[in-house]
Structure formats: C-alpha cells, structure tokens
C-alpha atoms as a PDB file:
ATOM      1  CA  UNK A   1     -20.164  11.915  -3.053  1.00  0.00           C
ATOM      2  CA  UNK A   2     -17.294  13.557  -4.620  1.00  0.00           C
ATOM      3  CA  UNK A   3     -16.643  12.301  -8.108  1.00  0.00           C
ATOM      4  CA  UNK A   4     -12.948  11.247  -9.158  1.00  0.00           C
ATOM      5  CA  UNK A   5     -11.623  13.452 -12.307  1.00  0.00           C
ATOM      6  CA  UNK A   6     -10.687  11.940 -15.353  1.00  0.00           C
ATOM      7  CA  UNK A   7      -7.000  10.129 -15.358  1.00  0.00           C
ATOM      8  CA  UNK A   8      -4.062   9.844 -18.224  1.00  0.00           C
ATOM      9  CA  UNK A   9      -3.502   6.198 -17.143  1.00  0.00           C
ATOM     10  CA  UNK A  10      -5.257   3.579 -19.154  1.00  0.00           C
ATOM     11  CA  UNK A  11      -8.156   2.797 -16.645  1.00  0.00           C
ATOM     12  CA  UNK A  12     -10.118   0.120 -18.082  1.00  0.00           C
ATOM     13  CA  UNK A  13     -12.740  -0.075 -15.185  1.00  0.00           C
ATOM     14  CA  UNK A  14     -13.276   2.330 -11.872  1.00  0.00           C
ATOM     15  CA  UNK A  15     -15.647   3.286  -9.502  1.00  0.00           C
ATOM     16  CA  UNK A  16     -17.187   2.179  -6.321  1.00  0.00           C
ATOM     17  CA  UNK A  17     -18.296  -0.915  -4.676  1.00  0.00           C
ATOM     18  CA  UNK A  18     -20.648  -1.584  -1.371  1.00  0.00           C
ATOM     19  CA  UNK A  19     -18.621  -3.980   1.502  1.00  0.00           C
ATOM     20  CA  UNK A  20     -19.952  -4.409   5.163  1.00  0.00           C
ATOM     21  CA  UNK A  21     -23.258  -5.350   4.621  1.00  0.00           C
ATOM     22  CA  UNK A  22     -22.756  -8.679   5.660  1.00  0.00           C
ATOM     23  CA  UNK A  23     -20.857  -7.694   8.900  1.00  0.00           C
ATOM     24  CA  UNK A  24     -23.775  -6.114  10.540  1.00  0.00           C
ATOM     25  CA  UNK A  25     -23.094  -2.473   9.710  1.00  0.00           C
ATOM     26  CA  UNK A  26     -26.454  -0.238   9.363  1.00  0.00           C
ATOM     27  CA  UNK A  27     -24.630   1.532   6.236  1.00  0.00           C
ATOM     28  CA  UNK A  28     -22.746  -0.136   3.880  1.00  0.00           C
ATOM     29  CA  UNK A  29     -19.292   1.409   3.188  1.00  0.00           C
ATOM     30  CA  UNK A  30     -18.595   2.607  -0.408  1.00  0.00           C
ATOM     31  CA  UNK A  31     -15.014   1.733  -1.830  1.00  0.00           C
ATOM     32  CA  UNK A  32     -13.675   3.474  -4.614  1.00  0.00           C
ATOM     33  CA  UNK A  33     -11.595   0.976  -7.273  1.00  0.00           C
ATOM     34  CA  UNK A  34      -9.631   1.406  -9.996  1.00  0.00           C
ATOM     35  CA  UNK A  35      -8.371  -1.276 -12.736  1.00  0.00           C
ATOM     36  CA  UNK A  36      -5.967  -1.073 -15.245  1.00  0.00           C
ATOM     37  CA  UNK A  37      -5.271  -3.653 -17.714  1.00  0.00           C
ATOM     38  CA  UNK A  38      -7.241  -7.424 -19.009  1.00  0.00           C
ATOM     39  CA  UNK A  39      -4.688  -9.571 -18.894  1.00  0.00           C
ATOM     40  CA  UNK A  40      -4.614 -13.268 -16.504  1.00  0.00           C
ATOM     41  CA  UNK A  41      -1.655 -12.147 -14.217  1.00  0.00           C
ATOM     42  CA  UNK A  42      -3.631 -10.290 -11.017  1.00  0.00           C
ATOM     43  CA  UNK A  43      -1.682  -7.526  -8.526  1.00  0.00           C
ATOM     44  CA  UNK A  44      -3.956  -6.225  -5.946  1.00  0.00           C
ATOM     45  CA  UNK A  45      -2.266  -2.837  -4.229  1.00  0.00           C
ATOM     46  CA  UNK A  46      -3.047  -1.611  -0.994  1.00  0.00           C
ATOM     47  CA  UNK A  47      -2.201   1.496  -0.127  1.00  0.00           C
ATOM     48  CA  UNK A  48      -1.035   3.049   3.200  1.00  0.00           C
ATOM     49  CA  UNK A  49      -2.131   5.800   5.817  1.00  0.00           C
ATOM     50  CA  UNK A  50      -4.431   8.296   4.382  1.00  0.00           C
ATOM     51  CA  UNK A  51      -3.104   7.767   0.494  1.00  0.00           C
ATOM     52  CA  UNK A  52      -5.628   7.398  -1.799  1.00  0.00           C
ATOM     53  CA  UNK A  53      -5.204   4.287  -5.130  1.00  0.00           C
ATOM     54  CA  UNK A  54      -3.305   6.944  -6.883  1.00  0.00           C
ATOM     55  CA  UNK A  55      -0.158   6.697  -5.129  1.00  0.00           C
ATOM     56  CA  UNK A  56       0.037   3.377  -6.543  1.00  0.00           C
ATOM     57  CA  UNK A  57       0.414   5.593  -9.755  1.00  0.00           C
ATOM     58  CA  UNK A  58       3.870   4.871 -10.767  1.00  0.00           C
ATOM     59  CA  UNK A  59       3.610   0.923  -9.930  1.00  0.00           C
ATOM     60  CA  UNK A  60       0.656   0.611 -12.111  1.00  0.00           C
ATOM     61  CA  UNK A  61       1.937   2.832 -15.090  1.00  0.00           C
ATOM     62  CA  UNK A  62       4.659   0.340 -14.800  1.00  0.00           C
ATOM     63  CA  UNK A  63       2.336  -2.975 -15.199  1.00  0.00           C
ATOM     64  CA  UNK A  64       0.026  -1.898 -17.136  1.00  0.00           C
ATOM     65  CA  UNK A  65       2.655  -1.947 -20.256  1.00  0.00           C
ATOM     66  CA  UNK A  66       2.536  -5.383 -19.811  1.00  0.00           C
ATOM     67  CA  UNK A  67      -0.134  -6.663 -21.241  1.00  0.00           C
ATOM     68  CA  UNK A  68      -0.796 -10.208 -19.359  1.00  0.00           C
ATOM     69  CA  UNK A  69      -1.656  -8.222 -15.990  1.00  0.00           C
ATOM     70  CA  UNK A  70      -4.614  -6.581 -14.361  1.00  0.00           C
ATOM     71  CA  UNK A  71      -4.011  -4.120 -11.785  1.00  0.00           C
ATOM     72  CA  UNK A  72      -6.507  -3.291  -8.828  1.00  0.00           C
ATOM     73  CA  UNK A  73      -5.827  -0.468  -6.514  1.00  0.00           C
ATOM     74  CA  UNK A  74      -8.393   1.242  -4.122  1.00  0.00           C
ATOM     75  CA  UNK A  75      -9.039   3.505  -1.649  1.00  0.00           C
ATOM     76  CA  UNK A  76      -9.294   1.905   1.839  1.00  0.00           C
ATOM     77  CA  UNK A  77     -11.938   3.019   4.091  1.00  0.00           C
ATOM     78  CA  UNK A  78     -11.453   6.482   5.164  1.00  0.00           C
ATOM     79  CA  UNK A  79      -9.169   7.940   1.880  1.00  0.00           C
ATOM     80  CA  UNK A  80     -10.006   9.346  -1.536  1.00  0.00           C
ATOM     81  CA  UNK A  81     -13.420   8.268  -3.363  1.00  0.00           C
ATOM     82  CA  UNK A  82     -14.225   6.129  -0.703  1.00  0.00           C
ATOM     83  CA  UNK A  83     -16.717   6.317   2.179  1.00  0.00           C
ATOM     84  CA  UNK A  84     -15.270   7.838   5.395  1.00  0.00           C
ATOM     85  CA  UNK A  85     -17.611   6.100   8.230  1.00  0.00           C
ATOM     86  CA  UNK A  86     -16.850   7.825  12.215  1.00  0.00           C
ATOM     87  CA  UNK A  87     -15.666   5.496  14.692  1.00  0.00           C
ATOM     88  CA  UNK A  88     -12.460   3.405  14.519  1.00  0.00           C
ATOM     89  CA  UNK A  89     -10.613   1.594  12.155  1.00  0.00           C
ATOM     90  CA  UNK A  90      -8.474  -1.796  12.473  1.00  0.00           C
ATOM     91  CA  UNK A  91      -6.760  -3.660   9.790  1.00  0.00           C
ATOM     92  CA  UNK A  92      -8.452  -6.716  10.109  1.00  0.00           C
ATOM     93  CA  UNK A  93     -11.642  -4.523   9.514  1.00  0.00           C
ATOM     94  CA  UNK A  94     -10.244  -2.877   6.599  1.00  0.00           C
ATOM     95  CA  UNK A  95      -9.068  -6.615   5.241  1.00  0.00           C
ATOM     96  CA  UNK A  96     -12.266  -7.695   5.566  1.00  0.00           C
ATOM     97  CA  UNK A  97     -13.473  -4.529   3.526  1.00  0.00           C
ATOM     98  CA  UNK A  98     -10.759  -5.651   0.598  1.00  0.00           C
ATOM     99  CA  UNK A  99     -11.946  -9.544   0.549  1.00  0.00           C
ATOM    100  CA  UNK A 100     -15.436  -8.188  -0.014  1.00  0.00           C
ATOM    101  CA  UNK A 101     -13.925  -5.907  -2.996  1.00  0.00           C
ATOM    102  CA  UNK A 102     -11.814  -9.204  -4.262  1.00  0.00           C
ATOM    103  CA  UNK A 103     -15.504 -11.464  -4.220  1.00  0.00           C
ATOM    104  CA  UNK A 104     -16.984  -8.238  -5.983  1.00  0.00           C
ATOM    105  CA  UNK A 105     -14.220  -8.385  -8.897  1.00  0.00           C
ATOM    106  CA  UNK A 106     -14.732 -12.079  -8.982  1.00  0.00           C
ATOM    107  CA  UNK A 107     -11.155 -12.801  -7.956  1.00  0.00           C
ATOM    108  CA  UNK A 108     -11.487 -15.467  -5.498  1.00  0.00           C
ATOM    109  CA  UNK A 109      -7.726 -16.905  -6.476  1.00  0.00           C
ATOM    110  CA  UNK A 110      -3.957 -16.101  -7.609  1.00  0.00           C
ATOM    111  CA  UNK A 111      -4.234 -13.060  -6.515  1.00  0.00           C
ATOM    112  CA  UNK A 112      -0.770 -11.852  -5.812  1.00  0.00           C
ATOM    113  CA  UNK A 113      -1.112  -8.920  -3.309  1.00  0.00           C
ATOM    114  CA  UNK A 114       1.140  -5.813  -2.928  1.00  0.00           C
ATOM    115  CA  UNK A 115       1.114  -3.643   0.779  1.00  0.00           C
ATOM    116  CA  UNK A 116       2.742  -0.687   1.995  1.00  0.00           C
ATOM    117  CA  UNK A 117       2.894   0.828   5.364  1.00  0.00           C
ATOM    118  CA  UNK A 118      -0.280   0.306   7.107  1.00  0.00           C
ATOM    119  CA  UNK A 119      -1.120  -1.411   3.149  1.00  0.00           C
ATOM    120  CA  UNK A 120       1.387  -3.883   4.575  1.00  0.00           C
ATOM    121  CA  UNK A 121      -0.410  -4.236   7.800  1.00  0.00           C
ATOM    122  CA  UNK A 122      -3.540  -4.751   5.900  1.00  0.00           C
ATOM    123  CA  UNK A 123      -1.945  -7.115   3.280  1.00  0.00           C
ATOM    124  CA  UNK A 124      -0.694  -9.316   6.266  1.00  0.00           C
ATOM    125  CA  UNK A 125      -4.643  -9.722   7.950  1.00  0.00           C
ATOM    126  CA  UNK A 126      -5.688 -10.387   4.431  1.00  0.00           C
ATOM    127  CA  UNK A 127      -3.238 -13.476   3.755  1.00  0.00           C
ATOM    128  CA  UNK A 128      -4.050 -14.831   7.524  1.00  0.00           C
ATOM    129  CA  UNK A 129      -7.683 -14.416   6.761  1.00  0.00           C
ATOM    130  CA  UNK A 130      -8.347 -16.380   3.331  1.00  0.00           C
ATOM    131  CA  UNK A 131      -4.583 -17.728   2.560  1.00  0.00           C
ATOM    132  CA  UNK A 132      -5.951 -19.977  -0.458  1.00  0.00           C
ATOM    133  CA  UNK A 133      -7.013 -16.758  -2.358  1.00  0.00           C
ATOM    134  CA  UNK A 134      -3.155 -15.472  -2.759  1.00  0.00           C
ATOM    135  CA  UNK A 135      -0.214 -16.352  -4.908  1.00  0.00           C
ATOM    136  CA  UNK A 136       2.388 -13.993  -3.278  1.00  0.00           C
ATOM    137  CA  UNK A 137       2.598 -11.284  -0.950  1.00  0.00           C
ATOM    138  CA  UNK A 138       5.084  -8.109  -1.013  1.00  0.00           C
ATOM    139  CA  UNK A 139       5.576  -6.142   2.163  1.00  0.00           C
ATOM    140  CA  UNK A 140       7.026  -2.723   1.789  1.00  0.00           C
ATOM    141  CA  UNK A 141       7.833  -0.457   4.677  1.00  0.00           C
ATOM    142  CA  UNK A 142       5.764  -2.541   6.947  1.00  0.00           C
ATOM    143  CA  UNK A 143       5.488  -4.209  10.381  1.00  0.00           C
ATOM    144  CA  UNK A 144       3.659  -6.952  12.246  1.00  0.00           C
ATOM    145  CA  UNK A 145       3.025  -4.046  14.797  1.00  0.00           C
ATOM    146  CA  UNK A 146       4.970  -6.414  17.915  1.00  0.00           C
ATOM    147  CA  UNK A 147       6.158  -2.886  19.452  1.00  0.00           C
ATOM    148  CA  UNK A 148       5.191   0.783  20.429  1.00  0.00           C
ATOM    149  CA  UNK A 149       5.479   2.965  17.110  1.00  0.00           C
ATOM    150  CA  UNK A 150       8.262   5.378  17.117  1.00  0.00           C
ATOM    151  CA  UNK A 151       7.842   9.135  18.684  1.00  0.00           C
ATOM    152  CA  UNK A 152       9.428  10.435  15.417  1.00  0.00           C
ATOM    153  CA  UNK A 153       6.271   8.361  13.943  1.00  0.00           C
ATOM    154  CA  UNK A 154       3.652   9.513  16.577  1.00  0.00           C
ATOM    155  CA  UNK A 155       4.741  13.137  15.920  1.00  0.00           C
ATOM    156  CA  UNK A 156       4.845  13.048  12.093  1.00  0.00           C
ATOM    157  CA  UNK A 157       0.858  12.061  12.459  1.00  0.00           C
ATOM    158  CA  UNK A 158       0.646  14.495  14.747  1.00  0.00           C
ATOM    159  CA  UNK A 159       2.083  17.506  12.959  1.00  0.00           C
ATOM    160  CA  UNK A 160       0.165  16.206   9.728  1.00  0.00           C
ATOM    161  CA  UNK A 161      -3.047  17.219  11.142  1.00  0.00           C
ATOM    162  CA  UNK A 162      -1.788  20.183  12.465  1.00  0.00           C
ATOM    163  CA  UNK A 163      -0.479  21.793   9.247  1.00  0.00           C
ATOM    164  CA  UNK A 164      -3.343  23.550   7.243  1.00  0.00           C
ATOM    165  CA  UNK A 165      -1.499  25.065   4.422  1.00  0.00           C
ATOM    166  CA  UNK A 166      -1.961  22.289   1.688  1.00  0.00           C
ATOM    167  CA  UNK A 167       1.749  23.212   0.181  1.00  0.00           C
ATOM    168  CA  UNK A 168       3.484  23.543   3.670  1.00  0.00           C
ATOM    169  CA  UNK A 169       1.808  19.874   4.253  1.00  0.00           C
ATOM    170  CA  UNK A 170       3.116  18.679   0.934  1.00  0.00           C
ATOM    171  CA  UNK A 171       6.570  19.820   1.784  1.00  0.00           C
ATOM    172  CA  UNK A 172       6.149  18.627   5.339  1.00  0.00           C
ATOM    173  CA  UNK A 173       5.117  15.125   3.861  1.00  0.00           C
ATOM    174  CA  UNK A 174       8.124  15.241   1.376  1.00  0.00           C
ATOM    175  CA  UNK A 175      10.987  15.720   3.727  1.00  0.00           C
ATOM    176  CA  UNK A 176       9.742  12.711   6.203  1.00  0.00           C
ATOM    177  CA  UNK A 177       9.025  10.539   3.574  1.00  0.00           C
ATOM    178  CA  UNK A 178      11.598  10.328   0.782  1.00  0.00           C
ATOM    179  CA  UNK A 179      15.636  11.141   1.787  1.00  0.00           C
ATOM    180  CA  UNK A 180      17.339  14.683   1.154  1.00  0.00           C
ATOM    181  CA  UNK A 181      20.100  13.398  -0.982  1.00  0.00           C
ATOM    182  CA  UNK A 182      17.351  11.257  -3.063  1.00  0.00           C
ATOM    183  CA  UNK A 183      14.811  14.572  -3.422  1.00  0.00           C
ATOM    184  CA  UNK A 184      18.121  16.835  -4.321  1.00  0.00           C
ATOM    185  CA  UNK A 185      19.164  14.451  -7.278  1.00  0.00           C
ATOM    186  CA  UNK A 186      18.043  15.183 -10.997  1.00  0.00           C
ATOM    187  CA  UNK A 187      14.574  13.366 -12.000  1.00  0.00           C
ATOM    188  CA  UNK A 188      15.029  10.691 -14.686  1.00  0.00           C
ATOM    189  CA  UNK A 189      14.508  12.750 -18.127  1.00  0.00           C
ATOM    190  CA  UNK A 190      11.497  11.562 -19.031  1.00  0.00           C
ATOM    191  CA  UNK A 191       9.911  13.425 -15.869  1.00  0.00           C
ATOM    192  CA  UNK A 192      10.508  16.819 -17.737  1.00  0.00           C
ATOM    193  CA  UNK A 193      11.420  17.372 -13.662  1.00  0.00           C
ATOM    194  CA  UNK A 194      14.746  18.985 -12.627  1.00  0.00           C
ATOM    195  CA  UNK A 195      14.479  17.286  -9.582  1.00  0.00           C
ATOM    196  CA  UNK A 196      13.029  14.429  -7.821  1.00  0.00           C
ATOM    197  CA  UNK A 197      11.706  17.015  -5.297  1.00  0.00           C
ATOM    198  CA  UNK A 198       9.993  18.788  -8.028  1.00  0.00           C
ATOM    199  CA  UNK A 199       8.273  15.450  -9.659  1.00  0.00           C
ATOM    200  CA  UNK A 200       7.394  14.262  -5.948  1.00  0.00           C
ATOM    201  CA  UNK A 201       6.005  17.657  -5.407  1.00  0.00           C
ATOM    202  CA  UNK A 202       3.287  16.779  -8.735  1.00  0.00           C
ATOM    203  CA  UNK A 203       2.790  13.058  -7.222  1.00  0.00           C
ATOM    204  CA  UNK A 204       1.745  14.309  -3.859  1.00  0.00           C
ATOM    205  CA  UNK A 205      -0.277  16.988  -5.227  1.00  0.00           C
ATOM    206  CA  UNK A 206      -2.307  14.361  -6.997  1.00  0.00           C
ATOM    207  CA  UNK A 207      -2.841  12.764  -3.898  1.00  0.00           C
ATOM    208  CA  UNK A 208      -3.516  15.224  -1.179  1.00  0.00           C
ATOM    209  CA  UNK A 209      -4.903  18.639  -3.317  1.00  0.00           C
ATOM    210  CA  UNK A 210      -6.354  17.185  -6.412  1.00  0.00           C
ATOM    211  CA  UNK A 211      -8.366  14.722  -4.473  1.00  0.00           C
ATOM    212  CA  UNK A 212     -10.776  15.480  -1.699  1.00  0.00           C
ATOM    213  CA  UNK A 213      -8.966  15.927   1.602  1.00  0.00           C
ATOM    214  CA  UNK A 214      -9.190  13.443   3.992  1.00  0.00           C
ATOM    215  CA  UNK A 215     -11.113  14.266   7.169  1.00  0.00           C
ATOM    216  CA  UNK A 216     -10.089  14.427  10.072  1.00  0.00           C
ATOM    217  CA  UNK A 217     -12.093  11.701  11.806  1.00  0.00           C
ATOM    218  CA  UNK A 218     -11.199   9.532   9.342  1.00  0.00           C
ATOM    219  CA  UNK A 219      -7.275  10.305   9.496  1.00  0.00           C
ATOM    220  CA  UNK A 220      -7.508   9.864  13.092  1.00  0.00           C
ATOM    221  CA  UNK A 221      -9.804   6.851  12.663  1.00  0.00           C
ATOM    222  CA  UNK A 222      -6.860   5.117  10.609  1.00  0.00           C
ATOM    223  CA  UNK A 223      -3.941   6.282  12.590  1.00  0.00           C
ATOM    224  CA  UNK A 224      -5.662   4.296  15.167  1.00  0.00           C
ATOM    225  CA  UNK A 225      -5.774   1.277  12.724  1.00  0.00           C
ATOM    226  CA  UNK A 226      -2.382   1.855  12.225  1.00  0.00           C
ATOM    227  CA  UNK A 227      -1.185   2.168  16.063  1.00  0.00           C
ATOM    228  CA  UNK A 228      -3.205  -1.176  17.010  1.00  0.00           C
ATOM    229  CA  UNK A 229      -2.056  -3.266  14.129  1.00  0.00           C
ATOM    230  CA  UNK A 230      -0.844  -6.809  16.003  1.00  0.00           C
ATOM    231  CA  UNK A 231      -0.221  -9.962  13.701  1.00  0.00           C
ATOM    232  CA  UNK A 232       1.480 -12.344  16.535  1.00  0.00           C
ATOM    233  CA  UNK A 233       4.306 -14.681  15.927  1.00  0.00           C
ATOM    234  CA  UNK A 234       1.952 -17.411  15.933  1.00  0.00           C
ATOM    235  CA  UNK A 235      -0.071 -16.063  13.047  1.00  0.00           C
ATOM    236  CA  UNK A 236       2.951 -15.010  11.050  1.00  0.00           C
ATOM    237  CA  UNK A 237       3.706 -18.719  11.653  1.00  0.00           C
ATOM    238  CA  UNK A 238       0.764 -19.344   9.763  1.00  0.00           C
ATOM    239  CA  UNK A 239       0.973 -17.446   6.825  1.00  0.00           C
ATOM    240  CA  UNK A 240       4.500 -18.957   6.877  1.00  0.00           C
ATOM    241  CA  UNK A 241       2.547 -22.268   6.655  1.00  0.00           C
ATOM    242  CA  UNK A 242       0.384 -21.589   3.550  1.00  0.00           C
ATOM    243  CA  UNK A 243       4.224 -21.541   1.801  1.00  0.00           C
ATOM    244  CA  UNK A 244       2.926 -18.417   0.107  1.00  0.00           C
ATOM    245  CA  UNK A 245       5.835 -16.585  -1.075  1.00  0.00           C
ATOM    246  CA  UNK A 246       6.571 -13.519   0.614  1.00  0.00           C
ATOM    247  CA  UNK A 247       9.168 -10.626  -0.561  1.00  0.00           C
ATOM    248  CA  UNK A 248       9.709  -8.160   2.575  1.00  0.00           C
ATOM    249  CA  UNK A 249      11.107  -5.014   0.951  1.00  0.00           C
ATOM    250  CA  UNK A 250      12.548  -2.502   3.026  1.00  0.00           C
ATOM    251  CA  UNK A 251      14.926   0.804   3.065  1.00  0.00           C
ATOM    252  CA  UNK A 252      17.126   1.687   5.238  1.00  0.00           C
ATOM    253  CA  UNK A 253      16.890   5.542   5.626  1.00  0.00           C
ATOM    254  CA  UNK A 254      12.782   5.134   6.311  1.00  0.00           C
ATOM    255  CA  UNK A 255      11.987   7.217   9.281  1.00  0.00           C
ATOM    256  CA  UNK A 256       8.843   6.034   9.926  1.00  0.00           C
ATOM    257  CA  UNK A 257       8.961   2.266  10.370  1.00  0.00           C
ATOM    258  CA  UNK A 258      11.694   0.880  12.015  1.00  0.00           C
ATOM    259  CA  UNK A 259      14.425  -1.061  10.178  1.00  0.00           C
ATOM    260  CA  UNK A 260      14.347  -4.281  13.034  1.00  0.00           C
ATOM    261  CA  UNK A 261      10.448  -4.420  11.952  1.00  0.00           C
ATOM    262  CA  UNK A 262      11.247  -6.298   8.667  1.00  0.00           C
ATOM    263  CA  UNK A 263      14.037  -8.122   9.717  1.00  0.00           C
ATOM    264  CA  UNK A 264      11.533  -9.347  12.809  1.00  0.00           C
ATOM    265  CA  UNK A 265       8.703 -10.090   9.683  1.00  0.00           C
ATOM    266  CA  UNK A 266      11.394 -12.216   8.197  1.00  0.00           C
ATOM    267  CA  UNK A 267      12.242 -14.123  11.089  1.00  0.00           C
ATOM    268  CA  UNK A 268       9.274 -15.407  11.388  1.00  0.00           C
ATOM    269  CA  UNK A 269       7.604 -15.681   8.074  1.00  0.00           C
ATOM    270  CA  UNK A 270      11.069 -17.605   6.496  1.00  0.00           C
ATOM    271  CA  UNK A 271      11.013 -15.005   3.352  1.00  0.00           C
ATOM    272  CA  UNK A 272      13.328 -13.881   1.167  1.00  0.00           C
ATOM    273  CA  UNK A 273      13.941  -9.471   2.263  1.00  0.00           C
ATOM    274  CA  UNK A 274      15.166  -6.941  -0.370  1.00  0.00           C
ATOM    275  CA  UNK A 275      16.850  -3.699   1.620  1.00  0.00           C
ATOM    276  CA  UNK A 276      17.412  -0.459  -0.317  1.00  0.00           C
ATOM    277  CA  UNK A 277      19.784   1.062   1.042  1.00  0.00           C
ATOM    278  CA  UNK A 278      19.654   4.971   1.946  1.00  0.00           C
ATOM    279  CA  UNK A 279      16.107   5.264   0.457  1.00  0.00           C
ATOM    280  CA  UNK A 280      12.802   6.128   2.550  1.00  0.00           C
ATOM    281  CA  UNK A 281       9.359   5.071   3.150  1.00  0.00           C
ATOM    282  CA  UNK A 282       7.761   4.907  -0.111  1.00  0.00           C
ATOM    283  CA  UNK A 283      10.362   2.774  -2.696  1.00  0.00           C
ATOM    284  CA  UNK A 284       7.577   2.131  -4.882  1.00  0.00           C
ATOM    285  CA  UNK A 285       7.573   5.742  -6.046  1.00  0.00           C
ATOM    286  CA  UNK A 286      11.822   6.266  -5.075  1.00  0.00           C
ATOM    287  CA  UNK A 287      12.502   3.064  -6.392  1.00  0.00           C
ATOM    288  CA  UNK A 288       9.862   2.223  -9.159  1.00  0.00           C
ATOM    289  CA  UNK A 289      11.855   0.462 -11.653  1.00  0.00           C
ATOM    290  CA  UNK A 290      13.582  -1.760  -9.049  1.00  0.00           C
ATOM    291  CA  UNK A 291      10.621  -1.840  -7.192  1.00  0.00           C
ATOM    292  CA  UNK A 292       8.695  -3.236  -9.685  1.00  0.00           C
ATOM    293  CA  UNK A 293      11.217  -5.964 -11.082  1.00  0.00           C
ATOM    294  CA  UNK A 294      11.241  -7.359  -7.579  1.00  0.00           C
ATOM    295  CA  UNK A 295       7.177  -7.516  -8.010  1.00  0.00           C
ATOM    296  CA  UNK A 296       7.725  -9.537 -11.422  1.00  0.00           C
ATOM    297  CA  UNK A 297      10.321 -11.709  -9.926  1.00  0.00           C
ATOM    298  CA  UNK A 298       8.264 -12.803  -6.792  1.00  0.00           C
ATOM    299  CA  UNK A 299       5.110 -13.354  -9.197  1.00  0.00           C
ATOM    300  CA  UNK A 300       6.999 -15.642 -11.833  1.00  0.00           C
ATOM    301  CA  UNK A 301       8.693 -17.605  -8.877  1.00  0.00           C
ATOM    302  CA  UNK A 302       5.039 -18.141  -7.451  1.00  0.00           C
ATOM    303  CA  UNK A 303       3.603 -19.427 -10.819  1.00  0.00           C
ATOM    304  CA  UNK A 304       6.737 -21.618 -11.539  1.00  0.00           C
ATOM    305  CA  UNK A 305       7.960 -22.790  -8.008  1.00  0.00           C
ATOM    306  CA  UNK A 306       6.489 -25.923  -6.172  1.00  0.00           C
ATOM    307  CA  UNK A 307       5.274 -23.910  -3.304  1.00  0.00           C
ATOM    308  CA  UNK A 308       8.153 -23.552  -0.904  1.00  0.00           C
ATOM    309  CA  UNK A 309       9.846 -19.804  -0.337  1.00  0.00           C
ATOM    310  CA  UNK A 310      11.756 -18.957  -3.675  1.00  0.00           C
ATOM    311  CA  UNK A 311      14.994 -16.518  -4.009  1.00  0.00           C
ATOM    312  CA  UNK A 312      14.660 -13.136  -4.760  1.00  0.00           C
END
C-alpha cells in the first residue's frame, strides 16, 4: 500500500486502522486516519465523493489552533490511503466502517460529527445508527437522498471519469464546484495566491495528483453509494428524537445538490439551517472562516444547552 507523504499540519497521530472484520467480510478493509490536536473537545470529519481526509485541510488548520480540540478526518472506503475493496458501496456500509474507526480511537461519546456531500449522507446513517455516541451533527451540501439526483449531477460523475488529463480534471472539478465570481476574486493575503482559482488549484492538487488516484471501481463503487443514499422521513424523525443538535449548512449557487434538499432535511429534522448565499458545493474550503465559526457555535450550544435544538 501506498504510503501518505509527510504533511505541514500538526498531525499528532495518522495511519491506518482494520474495520469489517466483524461484519463477515473475508478481508478486512484498511482506513487511513489522521488526528490533529489533544485537547477534550472531539470533531470527527467525513469527507465526500472520492476526496481523500485532506480536503478537510482548511477546517482542521482552523481547529487545530485551538488547543481544547482533537480533530479526526479519514479516508472513507474507496479514497486516498485507504483500502479500495470491488463491489458496491452504501452509506450505511461506509457508517458502519467509521463507528468501527470511532471504537478504534476509543471515542465511544461527545463526538460532534461534521459531513459533506455524500460525508453528509454518511454523517446522517451514523447518527441513526448509534445516536448516544454524538453531541452535534453539521450537514453541508447534503441530502437525505428522497429524490432522483440531478442530470447536471449524473453528468459531472460522468465526465469526471472520462477526463484523463489530471490538470484538465482539476479545472473541470474547479468550475462545477466553487462559483466563477468566487474563483475570479483575490485570495485572502496570507494565501500568497492572486486568486482563489489559483489557491483552489494547490488544494485540489493535494487531493487528486499528490495522492494516489482513485480507481475507477472504487469511484464508481461510491457514486453508487452516493446515488442509493435513502434516510426516510421516519428515520430523520428519529435522529430528530435523540434532540441532537443539528446545523444544516447550505449554499445557494451549489450545482450539485439541490437547494430544496436542505430545506426538506430541515423540515423534518426541526434544525436550525445556515444558507450562503451565491457560494458552491464545498463552503468549508469557500467559506472556512464562517464555516468554521458556525462549527464552534453548534458545539458550545451542545455542551451548554439542555438538549433541545439551539439557535445558530
């Protein structure tokens, strides 16, 4: 197996753990971890389609300046460092895959758990499966997967396969995933970028060229995760039940999940929703800052609240 390069963030602990073994499988699956940070406060990350714990980057460069947290993120089954097993994926298998990471770190409670895209999907069968274990829950550019995906969706997984050129794949990737005006405007100055295009450009290089490339099975094996993802109203109801507190975060120029998706998660999970306006799929890296706050401000309400849904 492929071993990860060294990082500049302050990893404290990485590498991989065994999951599956209990669930019959005649190979255990190898999930690659990293943590950041010692302190009491725990954020698990989850990250979506084909992105590997890295593009969590900017959310846990973020935490880890603070030192009462310890951040996980990981690479789900399929994705970076981790094993990539044939045959398909679901997210309930895939939440199973992160409870047996969780029992493996020893964190068995007050976790507070951060999803996006199919991380969200994932995030939402890990809450229904083992409620007790979580202190809040943040779904970003997510869905409970009630509906048909999108064509424009269907064809940007589609095309994504099809383009071989790494750097015409990177651009590709760019334009569906963060808006034009956004990539066009001058990175913050501490980037050294001139523009956000140009320090996306680095960030997705980490990801998809620095890293192995994911194979094809295994994209295709999680775009199939992805497409069958179902939590029904009456299990949202549930989660809804365990009065965890949920933050849906959402932006309204993402072209890849549909903008009724979180306002149908809210409905029935009774949560508080934070919409960006104008910005695209992945906040966490358009967004970080404000992103992040929102993170804080769930997690503080869940430690100080009685247990009922605070505001955000």
């Amino acid at each position: 197996m492929t071993q990860p390069p060294a990082t500049s963030l302050p990893r404290f602990e990485k590498g991989h753990i065994k999951v599956g073994l209990e669930r019959g499988n005649k190979k255990p699956v190898k999930l690659y971890y990293e943590q950041t940070g010692e302190g009491p406060i725990k954020l698990f990350l989850i990250t979506g389609l084909g992105t590997p714990a890295n593009g969590w980057d900017p959310v846990v460069e973020y935490f880890s300046k603070r030192p009462e947290y310890t951040i996980v993120a990981f690479d789900n089954r399929g994705a970076g460092y981790s094993d990539a097993p044939y045959g398909f994926y679901s997210t309930s298998q895939m939440a199973q895959d992160a409870l047996e990471l969780l029992d493996a770190l020893g964190w068995h409670s007050d976790v507070n758990v951060a999803g996006i895209s199919m991380g969200g999907m994932i995030s939402l069968e890990l809450v229904a499966a083992a409620p007790k274990r979580f202190s809040s829950l943040v779904l970003t550019s997510t869905n409970a997967g009630r509906s048909p995906p999108q064509l424009v969706t269907l064809a940007f997984f589609a095309r994504v396969l099809t383009i071989l050129d790494p750097h015409l794949r990177l651009k590709f990737i760019t334009d569906h995933l963060y808006p034009k005006n956004w990539l066009d405007l001058p990175a913050p100055p501490d980037t050294g970028f001139k523009t956000n295009r140009d320090f996306v450009a680095l960030t997705l290089k980490k990801q998809y060229i620095d890293i192995p490339m994911q194979p094809i099975h295994a994209n295709i094996a999680q775009v199939w995760a992805a497409l069958t993802h179902h939590i029904s109203p009456s299990r949202l109801a549930q989660i809804r039940g365990s009065r965890i507190p949920v933050l849906i975060v959402t932006g309204t120029g993402d072209r890849l999940v549909r903008h009724s998706a979180s306002h149908y998660m809210q409905k029935h999970l009774g949560c508080q929703m934070s919409v960006f306006e104008g910005s695209g799929h992945i906040i966490p890296s358009e967004q970080t800052v404000a992103y992040c706050s929102l993170v804080e401000k769930l997690i503080r309400k869940s430690q100080g609240d009685d247990g009922h849904q605070s505001e955000i």
